[in-house]
Protein backbone atom coordinates (compact mmCIF):
# COMPACT_ATOMS: atom_id res chain seq x y z
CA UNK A 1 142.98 49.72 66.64
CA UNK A 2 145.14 47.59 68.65
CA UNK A 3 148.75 46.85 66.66
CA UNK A 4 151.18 44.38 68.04
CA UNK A 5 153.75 46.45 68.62
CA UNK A 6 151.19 47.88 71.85
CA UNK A 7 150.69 44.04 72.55
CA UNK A 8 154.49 43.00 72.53
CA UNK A 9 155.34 46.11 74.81
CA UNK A 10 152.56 45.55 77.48
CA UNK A 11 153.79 42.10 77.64
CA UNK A 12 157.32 43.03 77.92
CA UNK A 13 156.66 45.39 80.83
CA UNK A 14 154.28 42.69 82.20
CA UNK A 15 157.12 40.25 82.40
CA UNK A 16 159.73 42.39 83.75
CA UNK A 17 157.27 43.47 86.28
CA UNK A 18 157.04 40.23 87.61
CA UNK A 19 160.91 39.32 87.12
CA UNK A 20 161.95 42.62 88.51
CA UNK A 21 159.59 41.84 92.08
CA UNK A 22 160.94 38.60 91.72
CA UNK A 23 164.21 39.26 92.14
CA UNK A 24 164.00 42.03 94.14
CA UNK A 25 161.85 40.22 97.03
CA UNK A 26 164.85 37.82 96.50
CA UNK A 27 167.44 40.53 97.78
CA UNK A 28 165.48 42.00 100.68
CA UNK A 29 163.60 39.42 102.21
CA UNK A 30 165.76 37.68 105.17
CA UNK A 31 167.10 34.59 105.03
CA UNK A 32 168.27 32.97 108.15
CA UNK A 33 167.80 28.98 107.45
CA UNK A 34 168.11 26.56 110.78
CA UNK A 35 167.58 22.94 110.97
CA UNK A 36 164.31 23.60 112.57
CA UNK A 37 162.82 25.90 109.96
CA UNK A 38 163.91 23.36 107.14
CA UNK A 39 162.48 20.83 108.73
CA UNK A 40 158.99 19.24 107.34
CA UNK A 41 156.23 21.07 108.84
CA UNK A 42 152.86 19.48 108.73
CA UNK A 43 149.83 21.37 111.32
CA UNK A 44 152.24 22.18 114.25
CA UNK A 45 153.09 18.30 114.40
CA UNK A 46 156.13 16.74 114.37
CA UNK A 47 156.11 14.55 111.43
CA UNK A 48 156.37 10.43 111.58
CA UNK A 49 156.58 7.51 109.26
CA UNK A 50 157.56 7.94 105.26
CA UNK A 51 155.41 10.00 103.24
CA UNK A 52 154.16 7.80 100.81
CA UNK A 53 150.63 7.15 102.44
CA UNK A 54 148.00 5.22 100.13
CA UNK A 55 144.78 6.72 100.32
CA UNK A 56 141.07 5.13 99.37
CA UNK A 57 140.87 6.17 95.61
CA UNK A 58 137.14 7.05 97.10
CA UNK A 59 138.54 10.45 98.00
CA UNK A 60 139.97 11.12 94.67
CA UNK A 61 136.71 10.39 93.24
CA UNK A 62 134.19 12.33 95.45
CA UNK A 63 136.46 15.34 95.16
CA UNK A 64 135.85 14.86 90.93
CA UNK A 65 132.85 14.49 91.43
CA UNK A 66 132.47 17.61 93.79
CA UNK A 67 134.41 19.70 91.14
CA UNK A 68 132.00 17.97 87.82
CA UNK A 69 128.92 19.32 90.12
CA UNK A 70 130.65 23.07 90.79
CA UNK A 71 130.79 23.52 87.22
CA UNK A 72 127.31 22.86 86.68
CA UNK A 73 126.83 25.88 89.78
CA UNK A 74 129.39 28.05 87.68
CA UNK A 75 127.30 27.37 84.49
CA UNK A 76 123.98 27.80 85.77
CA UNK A 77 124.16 30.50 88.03
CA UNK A 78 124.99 33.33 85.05
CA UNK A 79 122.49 31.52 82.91
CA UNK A 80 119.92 31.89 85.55
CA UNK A 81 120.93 35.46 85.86
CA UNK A 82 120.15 36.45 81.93
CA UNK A 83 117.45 33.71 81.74
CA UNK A 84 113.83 36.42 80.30
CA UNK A 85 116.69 37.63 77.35
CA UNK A 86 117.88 34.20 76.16
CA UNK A 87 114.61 32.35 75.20
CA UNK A 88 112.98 29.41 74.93
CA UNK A 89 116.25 27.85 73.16
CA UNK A 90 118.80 28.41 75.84
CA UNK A 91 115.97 27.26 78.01
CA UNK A 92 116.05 23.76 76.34
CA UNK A 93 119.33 23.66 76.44
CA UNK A 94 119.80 23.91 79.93
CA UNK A 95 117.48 21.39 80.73
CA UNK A 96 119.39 19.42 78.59
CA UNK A 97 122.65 20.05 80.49
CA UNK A 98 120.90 19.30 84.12
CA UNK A 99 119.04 15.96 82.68
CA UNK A 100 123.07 14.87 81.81
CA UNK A 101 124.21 16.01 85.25
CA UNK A 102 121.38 14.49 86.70
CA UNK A 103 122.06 10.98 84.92
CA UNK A 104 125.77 11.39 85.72
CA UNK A 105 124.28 11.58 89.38
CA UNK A 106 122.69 8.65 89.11
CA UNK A 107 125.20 6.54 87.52
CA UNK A 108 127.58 7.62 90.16
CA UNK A 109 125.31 6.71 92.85
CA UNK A 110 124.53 3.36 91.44
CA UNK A 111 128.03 2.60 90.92
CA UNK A 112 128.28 3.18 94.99
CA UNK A 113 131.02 6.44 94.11
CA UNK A 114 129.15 8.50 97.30
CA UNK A 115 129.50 6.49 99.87
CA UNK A 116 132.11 6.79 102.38
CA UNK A 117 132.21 3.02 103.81
């Protein structure tokens, strides 16, 4: 059995740990600042204009929409893996889930959220 006082002192070491590295890769890592390594550094190009740059919100929404449809792969794939012990529920329920990803899909698409034009 597990008491807190075995809790409290693995987090207490835990912390430390990473305080301790922390400020020890603080002491002994060199430090040698220039104008050139301070300056903004953005792919080996020397950087122009101001840095507020609108972008399409069409990005911002195909990259939800990218991450909504990963899920669904992190969700299925460990269902698919245990499918012959879950049964005929879980099956249901699944089909369930993919019929609402599936209409999300289509709503999307209708809407005209995958298209890059």
């Amino acid at each position: 059995m597990v008491t807190i006082d075995y809790i409290l002192v693995f987090l207490t070491v835990g912390v430390l740990f990473v305080v301790g590295n922390y400020f020890l890769s603080s002491l002994l890592r060199p430090f040698h600042p220039n104008a050139k390594k301070l300056a903004t550094y953005e792919c080996g190009e020397e950087p122009f204009g101001t840095a507020w740059v609108q972008y399409n919100v069409r990005y911002y929404l195909f990259a939800v929409f990218f991450v909504i449809f990963d899920v669904e792969a992190l969700f299925l794939i460990p269902w698919a893996l245990v499918f012959k012990s879950l049964g005929a529920a879980a099956f249901l329920e699944m089909l369930i889930f993919l019929f609402l990803l599936f209409m999300a899909l289509i709503h999307v698409w209708k809407k005209g959220g995958l298209k890059w034009v």
